[in-house]
Each structure stands twice: as C-alpha cells, then as structure tokens.
N, C-alpha and C. Protein backbone atom coordinates (compact mmCIF):
# COMPACT_ATOMS: atom_id res chain seq x y z
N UNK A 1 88.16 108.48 94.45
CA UNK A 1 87.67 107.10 94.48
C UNK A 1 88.78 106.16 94.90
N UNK A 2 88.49 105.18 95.60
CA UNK A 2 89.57 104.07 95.88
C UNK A 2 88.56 102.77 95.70
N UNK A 3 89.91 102.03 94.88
CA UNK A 3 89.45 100.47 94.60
C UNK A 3 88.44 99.61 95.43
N UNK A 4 87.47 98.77 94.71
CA UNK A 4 86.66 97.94 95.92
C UNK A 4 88.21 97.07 96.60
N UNK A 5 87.86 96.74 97.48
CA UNK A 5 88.43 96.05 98.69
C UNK A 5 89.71 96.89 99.62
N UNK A 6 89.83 98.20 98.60
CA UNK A 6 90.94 98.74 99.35
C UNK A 6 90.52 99.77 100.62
N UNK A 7 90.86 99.68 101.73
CA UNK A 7 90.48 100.37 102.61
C UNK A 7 90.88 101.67 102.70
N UNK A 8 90.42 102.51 103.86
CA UNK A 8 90.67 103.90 104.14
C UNK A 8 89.79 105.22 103.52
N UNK A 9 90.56 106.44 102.97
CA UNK A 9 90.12 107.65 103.15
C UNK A 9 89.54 108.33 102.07
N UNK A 10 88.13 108.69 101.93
CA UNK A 10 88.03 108.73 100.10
C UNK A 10 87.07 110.29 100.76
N UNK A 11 87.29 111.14 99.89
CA UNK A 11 86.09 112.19 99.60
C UNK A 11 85.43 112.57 98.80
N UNK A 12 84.47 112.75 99.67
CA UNK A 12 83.08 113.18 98.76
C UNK A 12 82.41 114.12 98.94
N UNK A 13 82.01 115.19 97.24
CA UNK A 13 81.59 116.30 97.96
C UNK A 13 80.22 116.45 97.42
N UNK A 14 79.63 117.35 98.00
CA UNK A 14 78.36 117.57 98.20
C UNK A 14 77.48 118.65 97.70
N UNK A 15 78.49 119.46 96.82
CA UNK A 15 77.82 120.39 95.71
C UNK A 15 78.61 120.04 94.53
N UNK A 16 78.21 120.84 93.44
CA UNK A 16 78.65 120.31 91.89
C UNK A 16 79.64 121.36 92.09
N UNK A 17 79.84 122.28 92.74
CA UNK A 17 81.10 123.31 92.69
C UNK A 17 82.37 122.50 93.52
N UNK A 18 82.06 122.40 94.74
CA UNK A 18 82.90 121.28 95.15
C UNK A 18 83.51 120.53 94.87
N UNK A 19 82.72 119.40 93.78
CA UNK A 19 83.00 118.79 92.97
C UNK A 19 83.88 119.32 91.84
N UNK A 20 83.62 120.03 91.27
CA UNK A 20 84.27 120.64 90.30
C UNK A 20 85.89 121.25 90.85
N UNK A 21 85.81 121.86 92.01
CA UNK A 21 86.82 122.50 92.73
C UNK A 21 87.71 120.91 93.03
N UNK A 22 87.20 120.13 93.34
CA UNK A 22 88.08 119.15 93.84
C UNK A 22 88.75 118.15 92.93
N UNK A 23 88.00 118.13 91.70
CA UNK A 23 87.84 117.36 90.54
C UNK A 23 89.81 118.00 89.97
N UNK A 24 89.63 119.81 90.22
CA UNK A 24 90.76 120.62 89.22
C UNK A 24 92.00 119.86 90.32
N UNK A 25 91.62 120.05 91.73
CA UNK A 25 92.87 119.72 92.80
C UNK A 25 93.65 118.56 92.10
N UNK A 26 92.66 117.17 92.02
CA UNK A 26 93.45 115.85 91.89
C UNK A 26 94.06 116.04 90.16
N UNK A 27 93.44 116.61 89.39
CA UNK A 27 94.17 116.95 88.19
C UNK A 27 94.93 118.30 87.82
N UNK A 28 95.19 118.85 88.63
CA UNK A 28 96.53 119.63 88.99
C UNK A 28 97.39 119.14 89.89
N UNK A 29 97.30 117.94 90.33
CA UNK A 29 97.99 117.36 91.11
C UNK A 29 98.80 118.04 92.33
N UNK A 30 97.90 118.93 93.01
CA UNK A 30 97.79 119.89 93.99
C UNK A 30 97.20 118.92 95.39
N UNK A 31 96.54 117.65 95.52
CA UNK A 31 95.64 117.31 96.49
C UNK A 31 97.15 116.16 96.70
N UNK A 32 97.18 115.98 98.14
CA UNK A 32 98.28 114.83 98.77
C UNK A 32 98.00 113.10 99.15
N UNK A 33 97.79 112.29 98.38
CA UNK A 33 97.77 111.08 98.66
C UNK A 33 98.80 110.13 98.85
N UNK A 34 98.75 109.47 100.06
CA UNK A 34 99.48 108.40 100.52
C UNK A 34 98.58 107.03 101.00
N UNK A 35 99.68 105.87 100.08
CA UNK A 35 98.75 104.62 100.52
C UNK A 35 99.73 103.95 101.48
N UNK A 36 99.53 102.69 102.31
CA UNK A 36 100.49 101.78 102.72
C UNK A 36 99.74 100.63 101.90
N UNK A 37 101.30 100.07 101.69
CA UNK A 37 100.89 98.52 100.94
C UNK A 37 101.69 97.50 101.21
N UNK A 38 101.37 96.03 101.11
CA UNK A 38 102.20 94.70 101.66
C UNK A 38 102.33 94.44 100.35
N UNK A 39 103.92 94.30 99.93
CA UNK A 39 104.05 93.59 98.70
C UNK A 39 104.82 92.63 98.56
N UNK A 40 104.64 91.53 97.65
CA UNK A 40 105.42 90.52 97.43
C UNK A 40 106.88 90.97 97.24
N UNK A 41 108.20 90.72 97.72
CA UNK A 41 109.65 90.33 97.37
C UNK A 41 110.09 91.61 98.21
N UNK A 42 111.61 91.79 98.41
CA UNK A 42 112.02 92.45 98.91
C UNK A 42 112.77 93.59 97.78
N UNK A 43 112.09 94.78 98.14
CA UNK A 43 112.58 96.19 97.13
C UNK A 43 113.90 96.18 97.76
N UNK A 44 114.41 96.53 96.02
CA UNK A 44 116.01 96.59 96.35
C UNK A 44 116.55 98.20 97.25
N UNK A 45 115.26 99.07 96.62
CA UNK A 45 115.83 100.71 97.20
C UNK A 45 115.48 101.02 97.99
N UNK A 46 115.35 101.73 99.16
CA UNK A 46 114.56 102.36 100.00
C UNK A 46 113.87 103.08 99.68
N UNK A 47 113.74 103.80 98.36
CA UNK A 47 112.71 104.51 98.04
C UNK A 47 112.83 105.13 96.57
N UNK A 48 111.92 105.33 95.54
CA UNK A 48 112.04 105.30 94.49
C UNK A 48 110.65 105.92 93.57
N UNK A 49 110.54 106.10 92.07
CA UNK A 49 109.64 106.49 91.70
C UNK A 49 108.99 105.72 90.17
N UNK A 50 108.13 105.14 90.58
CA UNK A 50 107.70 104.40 88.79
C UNK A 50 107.12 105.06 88.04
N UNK A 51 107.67 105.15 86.88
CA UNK A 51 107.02 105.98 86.12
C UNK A 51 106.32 105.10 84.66
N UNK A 52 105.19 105.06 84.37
CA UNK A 52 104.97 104.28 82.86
C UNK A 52 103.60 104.06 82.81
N UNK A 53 102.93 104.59 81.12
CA UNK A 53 101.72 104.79 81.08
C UNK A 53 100.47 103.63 81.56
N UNK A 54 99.28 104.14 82.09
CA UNK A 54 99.10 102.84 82.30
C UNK A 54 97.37 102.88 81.13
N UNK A 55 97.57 101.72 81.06
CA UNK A 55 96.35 101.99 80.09
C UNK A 55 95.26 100.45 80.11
N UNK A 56 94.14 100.38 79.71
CA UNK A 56 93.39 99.01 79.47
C UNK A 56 94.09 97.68 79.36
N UNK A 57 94.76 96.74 79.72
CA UNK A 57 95.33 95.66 79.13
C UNK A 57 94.78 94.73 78.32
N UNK A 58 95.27 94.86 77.03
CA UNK A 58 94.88 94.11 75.58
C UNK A 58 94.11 93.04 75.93
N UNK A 59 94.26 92.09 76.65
CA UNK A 59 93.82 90.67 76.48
C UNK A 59 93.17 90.51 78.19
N UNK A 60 93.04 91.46 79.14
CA UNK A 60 92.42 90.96 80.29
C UNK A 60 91.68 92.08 80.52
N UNK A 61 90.32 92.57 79.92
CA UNK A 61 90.18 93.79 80.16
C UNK A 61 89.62 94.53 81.50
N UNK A 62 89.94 93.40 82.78
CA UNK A 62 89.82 93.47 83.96
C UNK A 62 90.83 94.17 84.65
N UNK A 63 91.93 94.38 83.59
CA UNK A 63 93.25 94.75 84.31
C UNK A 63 93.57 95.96 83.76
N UNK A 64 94.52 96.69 84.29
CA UNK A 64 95.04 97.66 83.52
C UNK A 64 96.88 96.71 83.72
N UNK A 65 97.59 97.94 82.63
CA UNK A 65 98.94 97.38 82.39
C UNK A 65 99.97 98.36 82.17
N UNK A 66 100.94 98.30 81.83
CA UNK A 66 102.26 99.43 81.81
C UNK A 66 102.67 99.50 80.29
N UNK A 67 102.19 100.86 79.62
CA UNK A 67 102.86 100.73 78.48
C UNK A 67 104.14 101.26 78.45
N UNK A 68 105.07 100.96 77.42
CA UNK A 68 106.46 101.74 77.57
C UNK A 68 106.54 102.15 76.30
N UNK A 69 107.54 102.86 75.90
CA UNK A 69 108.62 102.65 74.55
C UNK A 69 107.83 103.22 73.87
N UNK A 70 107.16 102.34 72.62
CA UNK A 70 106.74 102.28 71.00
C UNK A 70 104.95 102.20 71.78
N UNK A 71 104.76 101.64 72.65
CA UNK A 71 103.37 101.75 73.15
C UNK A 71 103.23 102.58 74.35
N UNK A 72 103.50 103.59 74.48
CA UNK A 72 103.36 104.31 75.95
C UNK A 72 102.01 105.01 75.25
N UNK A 73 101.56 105.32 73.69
CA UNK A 73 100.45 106.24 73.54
C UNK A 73 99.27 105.46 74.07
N UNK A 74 99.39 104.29 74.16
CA UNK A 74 98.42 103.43 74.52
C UNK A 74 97.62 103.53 76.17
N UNK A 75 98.54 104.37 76.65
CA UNK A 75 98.27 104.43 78.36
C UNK A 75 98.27 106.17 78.61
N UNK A 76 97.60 106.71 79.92
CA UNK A 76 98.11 107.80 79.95
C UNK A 76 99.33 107.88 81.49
N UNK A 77 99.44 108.66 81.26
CA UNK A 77 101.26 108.82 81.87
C UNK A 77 100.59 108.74 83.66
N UNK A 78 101.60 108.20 84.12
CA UNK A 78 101.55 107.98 85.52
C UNK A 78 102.89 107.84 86.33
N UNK A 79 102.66 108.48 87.64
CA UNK A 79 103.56 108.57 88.47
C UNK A 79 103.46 108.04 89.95
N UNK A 80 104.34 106.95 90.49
CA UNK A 80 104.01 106.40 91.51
C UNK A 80 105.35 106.99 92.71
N UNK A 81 105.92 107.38 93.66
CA UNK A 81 106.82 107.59 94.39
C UNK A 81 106.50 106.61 95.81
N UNK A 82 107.57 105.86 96.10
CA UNK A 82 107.23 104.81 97.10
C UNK A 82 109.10 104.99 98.02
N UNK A 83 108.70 104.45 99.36
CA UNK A 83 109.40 104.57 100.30
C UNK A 83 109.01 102.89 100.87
N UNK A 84 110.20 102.55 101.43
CA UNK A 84 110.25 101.42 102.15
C UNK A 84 109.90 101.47 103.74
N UNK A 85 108.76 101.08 104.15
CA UNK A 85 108.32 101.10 105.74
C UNK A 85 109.11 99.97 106.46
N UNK A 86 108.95 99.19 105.78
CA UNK A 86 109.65 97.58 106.63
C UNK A 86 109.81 96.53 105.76
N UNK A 87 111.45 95.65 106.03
CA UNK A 87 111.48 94.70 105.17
C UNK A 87 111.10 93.42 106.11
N UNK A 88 110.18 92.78 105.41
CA UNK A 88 109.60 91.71 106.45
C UNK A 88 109.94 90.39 105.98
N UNK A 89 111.23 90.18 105.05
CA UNK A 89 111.31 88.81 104.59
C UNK A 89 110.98 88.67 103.18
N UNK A 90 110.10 87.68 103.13
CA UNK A 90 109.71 87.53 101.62
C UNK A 90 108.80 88.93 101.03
N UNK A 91 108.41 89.42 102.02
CA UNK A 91 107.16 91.06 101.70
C UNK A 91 107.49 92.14 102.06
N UNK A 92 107.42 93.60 101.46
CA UNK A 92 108.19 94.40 102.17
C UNK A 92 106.89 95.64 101.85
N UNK A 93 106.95 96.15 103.36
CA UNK A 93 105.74 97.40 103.23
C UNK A 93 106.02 98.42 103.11
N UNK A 94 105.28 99.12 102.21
CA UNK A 94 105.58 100.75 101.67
C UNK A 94 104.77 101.82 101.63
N UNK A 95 105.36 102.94 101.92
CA UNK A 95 104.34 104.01 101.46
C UNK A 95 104.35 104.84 100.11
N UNK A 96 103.23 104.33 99.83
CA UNK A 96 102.92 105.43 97.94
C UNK A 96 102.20 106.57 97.91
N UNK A 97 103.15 107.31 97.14
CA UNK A 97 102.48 108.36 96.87
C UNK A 97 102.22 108.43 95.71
N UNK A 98 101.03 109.28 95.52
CA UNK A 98 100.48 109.25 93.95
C UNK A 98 100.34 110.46 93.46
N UNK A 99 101.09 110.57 92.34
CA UNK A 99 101.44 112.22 91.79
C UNK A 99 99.98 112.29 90.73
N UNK A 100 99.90 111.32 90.65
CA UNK A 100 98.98 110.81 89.78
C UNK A 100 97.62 109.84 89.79
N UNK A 101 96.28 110.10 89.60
CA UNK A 101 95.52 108.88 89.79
C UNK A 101 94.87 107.87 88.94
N UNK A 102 95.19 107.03 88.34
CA UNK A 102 95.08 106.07 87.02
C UNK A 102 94.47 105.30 87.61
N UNK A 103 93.34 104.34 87.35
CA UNK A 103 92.38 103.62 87.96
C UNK A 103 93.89 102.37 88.33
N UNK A 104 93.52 101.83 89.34
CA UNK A 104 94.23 100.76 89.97
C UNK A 104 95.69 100.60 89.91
N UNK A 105 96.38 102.02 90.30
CA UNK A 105 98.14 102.83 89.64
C UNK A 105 98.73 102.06 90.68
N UNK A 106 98.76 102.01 92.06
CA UNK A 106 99.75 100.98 92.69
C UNK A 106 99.82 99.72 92.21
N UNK A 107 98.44 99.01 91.97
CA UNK A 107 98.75 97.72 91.80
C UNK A 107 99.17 97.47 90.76
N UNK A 108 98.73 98.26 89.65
CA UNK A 108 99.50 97.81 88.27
C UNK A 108 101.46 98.71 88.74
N UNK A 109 101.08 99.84 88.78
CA UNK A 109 102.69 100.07 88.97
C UNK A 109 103.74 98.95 89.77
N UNK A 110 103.04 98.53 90.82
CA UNK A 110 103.87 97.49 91.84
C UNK A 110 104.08 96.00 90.89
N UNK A 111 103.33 96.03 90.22
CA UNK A 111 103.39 94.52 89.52
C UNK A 111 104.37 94.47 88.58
N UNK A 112 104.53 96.23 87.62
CA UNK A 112 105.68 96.21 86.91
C UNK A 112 106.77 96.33 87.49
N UNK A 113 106.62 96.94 88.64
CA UNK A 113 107.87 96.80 89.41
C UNK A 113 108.69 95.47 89.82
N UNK A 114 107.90 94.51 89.83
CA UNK A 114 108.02 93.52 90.42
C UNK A 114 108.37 92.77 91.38
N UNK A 115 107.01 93.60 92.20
CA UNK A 115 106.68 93.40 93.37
C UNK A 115 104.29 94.09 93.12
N UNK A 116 103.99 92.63 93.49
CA UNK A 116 102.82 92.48 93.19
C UNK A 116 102.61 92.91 94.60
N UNK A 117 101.34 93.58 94.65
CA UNK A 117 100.48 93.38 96.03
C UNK A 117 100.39 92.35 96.72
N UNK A 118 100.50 92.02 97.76
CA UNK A 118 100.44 90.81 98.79
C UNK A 118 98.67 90.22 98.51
N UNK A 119 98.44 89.34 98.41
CA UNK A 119 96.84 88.88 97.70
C UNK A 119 96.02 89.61 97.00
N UNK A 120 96.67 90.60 96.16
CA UNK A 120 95.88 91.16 95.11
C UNK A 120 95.27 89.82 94.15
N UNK A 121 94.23 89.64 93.94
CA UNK A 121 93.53 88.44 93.38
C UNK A 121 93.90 89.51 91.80
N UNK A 122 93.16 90.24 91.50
CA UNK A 122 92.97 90.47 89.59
C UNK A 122 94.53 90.55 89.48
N UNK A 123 95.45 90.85 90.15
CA UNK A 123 97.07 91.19 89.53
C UNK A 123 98.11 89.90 89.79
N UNK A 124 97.52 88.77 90.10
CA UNK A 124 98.45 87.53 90.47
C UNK A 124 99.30 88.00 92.11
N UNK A 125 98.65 88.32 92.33
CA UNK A 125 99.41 88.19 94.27
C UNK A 125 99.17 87.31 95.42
N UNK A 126 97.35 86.60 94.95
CA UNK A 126 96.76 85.62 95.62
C UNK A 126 97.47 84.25 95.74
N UNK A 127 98.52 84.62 94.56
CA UNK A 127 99.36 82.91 94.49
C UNK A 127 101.05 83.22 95.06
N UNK A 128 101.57 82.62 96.15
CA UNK A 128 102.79 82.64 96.35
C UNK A 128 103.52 83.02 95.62
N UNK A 129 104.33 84.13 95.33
CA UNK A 129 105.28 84.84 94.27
C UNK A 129 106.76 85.08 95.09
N UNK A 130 106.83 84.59 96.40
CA UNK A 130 108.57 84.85 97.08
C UNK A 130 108.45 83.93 98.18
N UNK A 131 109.32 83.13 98.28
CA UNK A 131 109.35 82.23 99.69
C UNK A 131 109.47 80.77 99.28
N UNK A 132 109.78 80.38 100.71
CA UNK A 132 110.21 78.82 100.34
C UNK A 132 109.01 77.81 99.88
N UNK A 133 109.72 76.43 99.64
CA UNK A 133 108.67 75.74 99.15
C UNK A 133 108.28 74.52 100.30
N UNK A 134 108.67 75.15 101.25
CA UNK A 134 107.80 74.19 102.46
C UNK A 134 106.22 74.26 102.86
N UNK A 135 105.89 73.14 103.17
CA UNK A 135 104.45 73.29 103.45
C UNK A 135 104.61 74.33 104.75
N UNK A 136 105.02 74.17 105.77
CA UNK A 136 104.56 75.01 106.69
C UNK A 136 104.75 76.63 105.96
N UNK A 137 105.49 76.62 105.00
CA UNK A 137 105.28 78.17 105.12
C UNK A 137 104.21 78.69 103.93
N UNK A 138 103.58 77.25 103.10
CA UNK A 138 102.49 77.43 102.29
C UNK A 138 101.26 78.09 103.44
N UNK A 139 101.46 77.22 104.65
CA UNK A 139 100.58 77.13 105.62
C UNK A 139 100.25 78.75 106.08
N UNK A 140 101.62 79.28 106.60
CA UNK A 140 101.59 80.34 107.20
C UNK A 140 100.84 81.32 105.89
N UNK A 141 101.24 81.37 104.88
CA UNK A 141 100.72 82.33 103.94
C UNK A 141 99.41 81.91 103.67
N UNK A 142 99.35 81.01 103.66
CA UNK A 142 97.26 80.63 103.74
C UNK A 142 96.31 81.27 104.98
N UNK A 143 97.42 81.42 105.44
CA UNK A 143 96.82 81.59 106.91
C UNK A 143 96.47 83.58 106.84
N UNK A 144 97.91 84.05 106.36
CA UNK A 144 97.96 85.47 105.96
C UNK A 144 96.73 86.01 105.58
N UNK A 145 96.50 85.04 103.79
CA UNK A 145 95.43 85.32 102.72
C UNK A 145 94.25 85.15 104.17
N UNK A 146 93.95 84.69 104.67
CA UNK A 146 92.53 84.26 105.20
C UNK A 146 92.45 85.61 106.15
N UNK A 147 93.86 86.05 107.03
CA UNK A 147 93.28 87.07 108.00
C UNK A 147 93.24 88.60 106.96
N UNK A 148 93.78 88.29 105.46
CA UNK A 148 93.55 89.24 105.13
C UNK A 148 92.96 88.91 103.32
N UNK A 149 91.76 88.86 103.41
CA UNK A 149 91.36 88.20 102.70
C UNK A 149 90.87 89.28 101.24
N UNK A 150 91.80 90.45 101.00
CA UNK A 150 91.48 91.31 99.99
C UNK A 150 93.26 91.97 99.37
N UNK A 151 93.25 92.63 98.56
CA UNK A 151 94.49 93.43 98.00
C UNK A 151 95.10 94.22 99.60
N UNK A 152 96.39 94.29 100.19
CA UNK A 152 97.02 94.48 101.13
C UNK A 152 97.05 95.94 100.80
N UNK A 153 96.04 96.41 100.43
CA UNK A 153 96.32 98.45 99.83
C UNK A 153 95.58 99.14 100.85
N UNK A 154 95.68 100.40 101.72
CA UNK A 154 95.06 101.32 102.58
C UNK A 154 95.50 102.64 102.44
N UNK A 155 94.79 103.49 101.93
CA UNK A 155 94.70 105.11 101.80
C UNK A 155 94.56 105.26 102.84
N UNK A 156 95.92 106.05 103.38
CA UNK A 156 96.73 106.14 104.74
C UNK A 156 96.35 107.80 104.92
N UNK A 157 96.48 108.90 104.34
CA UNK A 157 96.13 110.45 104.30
C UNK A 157 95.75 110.70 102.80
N UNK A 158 94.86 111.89 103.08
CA UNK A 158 94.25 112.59 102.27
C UNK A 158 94.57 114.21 102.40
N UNK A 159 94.83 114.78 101.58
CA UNK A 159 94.98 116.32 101.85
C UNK A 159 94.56 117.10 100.91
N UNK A 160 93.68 118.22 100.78
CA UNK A 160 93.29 118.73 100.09
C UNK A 160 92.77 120.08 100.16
N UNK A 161 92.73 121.09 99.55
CA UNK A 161 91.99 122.79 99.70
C UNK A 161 90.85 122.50 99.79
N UNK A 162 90.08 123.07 100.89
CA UNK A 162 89.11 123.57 101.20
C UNK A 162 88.10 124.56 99.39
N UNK A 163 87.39 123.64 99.48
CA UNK A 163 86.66 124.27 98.27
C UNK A 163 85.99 125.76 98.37
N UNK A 164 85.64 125.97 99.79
CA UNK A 164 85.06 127.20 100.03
C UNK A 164 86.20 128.32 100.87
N UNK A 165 86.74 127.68 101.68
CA UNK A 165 87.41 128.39 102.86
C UNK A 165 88.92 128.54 101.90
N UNK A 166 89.62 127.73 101.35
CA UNK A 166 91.01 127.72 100.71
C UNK A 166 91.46 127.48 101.78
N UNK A 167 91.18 126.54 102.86
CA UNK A 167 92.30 126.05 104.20
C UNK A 167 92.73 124.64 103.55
N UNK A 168 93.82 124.48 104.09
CA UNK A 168 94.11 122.63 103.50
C UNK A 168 94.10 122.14 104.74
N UNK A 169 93.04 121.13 103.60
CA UNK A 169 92.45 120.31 105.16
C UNK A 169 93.51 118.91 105.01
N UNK A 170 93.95 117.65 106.30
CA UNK A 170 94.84 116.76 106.11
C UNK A 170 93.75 116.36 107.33
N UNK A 171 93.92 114.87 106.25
CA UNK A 171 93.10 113.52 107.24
C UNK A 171 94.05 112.61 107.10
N UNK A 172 94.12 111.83 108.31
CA UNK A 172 94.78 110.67 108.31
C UNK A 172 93.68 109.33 109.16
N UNK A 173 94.33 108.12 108.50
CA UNK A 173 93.48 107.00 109.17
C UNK A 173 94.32 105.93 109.59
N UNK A 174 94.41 105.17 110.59
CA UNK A 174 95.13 104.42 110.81
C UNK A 174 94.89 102.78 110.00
N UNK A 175 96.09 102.31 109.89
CA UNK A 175 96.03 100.40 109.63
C UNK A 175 94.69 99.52 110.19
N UNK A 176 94.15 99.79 109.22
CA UNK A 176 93.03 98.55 109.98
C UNK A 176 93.40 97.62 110.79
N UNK A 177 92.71 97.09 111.04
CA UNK A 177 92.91 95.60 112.02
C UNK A 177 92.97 94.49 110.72
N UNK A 178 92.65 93.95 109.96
CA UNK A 178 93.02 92.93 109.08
C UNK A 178 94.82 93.17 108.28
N UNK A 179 95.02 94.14 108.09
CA UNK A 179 96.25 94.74 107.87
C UNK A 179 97.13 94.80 108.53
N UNK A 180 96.99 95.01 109.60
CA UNK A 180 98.20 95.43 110.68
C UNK A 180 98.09 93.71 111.63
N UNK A 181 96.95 92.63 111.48
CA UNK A 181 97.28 91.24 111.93
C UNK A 181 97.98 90.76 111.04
N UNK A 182 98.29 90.63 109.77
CA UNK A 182 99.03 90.52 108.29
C UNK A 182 99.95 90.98 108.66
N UNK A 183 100.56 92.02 109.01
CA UNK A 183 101.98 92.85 109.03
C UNK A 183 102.84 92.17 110.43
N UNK A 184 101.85 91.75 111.42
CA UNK A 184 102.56 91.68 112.93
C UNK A 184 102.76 89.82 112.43
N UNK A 185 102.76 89.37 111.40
CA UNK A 185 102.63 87.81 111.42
C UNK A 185 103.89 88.29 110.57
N UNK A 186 103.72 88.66 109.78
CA UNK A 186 104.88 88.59 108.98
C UNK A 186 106.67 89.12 109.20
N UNK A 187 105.83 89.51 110.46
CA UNK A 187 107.41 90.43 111.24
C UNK A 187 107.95 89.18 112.02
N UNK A 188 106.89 88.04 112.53
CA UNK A 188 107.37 87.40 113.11
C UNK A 188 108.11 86.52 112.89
N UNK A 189 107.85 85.99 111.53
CA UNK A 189 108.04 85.10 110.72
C UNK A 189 109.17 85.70 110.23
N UNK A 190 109.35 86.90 109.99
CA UNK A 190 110.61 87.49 109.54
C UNK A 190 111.81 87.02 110.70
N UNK A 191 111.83 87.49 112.03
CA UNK A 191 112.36 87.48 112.78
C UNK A 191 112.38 85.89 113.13
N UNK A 192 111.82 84.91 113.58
CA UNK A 192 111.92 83.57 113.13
C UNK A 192 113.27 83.20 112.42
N UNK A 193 113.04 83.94 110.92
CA UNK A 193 113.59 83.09 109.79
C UNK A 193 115.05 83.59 110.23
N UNK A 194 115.47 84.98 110.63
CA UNK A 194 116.85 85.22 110.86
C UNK A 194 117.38 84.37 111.95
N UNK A 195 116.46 84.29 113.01
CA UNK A 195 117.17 83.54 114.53
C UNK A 195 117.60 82.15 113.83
N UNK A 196 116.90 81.89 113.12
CA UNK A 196 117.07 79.90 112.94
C UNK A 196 118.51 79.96 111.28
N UNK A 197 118.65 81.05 110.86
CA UNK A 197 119.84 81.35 110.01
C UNK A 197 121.35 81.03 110.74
C-alpha cells in the first residue's frame, strides 16, 4: 500500500496465496522498496539510517510519531535508510529505502529527522520550514505548493519474488511530471541563489 497522494508503484495480487506469499516477503523484509522525496532543509550526511518506533501519536490521531527511550513500547520498530540525490538549497532530495513498512514511515521518520516532506499538509511541510523571509521567495514556494499540490513522496522501484515462478521481479517508474516541475524550479532557484552570493 502507499499513502493517498503519494505517487508511483504499489502491488496487487490476485489470489489469497499470492497474497499471503507477498504479505511473508514485506514482513521478512525480503521485498526491495525505494522512494524519492523533496524535503525541507539541507541533510547534513550524504546518507544515513533512522531508526525509532513509530506508533499512533497521543494527541493527533491523524498522525503517527517517533517513540524513543522509556516510550519506544509504544511504537513498533522501524527502519528508514536514505541517500542524498541533490542539494537544492533550502530542500534536499533523497532516496529511501524501507527495511521496514509502518503506515506513513518516511514522513514521520523525515520529520524526526528534521527534515519534513516538502508540502506534506498532515506533518507541517505545507508551511515554510527553511528559507528566507522575502516575499519573492514566499512567492516562489507558493508557486512550488501549487505545481505540486500533495506530500513531495514517489515509490520509485518495487522488487519482489514471484509468488508462483520464485523469479524476482524489479519495476521501476519514473518522476512524475508534478515532481520533477518542483525539483527543476528548485535547482534553479538553487543556482540563482549561489550566482547572486
């Protein structure tokens, strides 16, 4: 399953064995998922792994959240591994992998990270979180939100055993078009901001 508004590659199967066969893959953590995502601030590492339970959040029960410490029983355990694609300025795009699938694990993992999804509306990303306080560049990011008017998340490949055959099958999908007009604005604007430095 992938989040409403998030685009790309989801499967679905078509017998209850299938199902069942595919059900053991993603919880043996045997099946290969990769997302790309636009996130608020610039990651300090090139690449890295979050780890921390994620579970219901107490007071928004729209959200999920990161337990740690004295409350980690509260969540179940999750694993995010992310790589840096491009630093674009105030946003920097990545690819995630998910060792693990916890209903909505990038966006809550990225938020504890701190670095929110680029207009994730339920996780606070819809509101300016890095960048200056000029109108024109309120402008330009209004402009962003509008050509991309959902959470900046896309299930990039899928890989998985063949339920009948045991072949591993690998799908890939490319950057939408609302995503990749978001990414080519923000490169520009990147490149902009260094020339006029």
């Amino acid at each position: 399953r992938i989040d409403k508004d998030t685009s790309g590659l989801l499967v679905i199967a078509k017998t209850e064995e299938a199902m069942t066969h595919l059900a053991k893959q993603f919880f043996d953590k045997t099946s290969k998922r990769e997302y790309v995502a636009i996130v608020w601030g610039n990651i300090k590492d090139d690449e890295g792994t979050i780890e921390g339970n994620i579970g219901r959040h107490p007071k928004n029960r729209l959200q999920n959240t990161v337990f740690v410490d004295d409350e980690a029983h509260k969540g179940k355990p999750a694993v995010t591994h992310y790589k840096v694609i491009e630093r674009l300025g105030y946003v920097t795009l990545v690819s995630c992998r998910l060792e693990t699938g916890r209903t909505h694990q990038i966006r809550v993992h990225m938020k504890y990270a701190g670095h929110t999804l680029f207009n994730d509306e339920r996780y606070g990303g819809e509101k300016i979180l890095k960048g200056t306080t000029f109108t024109k560049y309120k402008q330009f990011v209004d402009n962003c939100f509008k050509i991309l008017p959902r959470q900046a998340l896309h299930a990039r490949t899928l890989g998985f055993e063949h339920p009948v055959t045991g072949e591993f099958m690998h799908f890939e999908t490319e950057i939408p078009e609302d995503m990749k007009s978001c990414i080519e604005r923000w490169k520009n604007y990147a490149k902009n901001q260094l020339s006029e430095e």
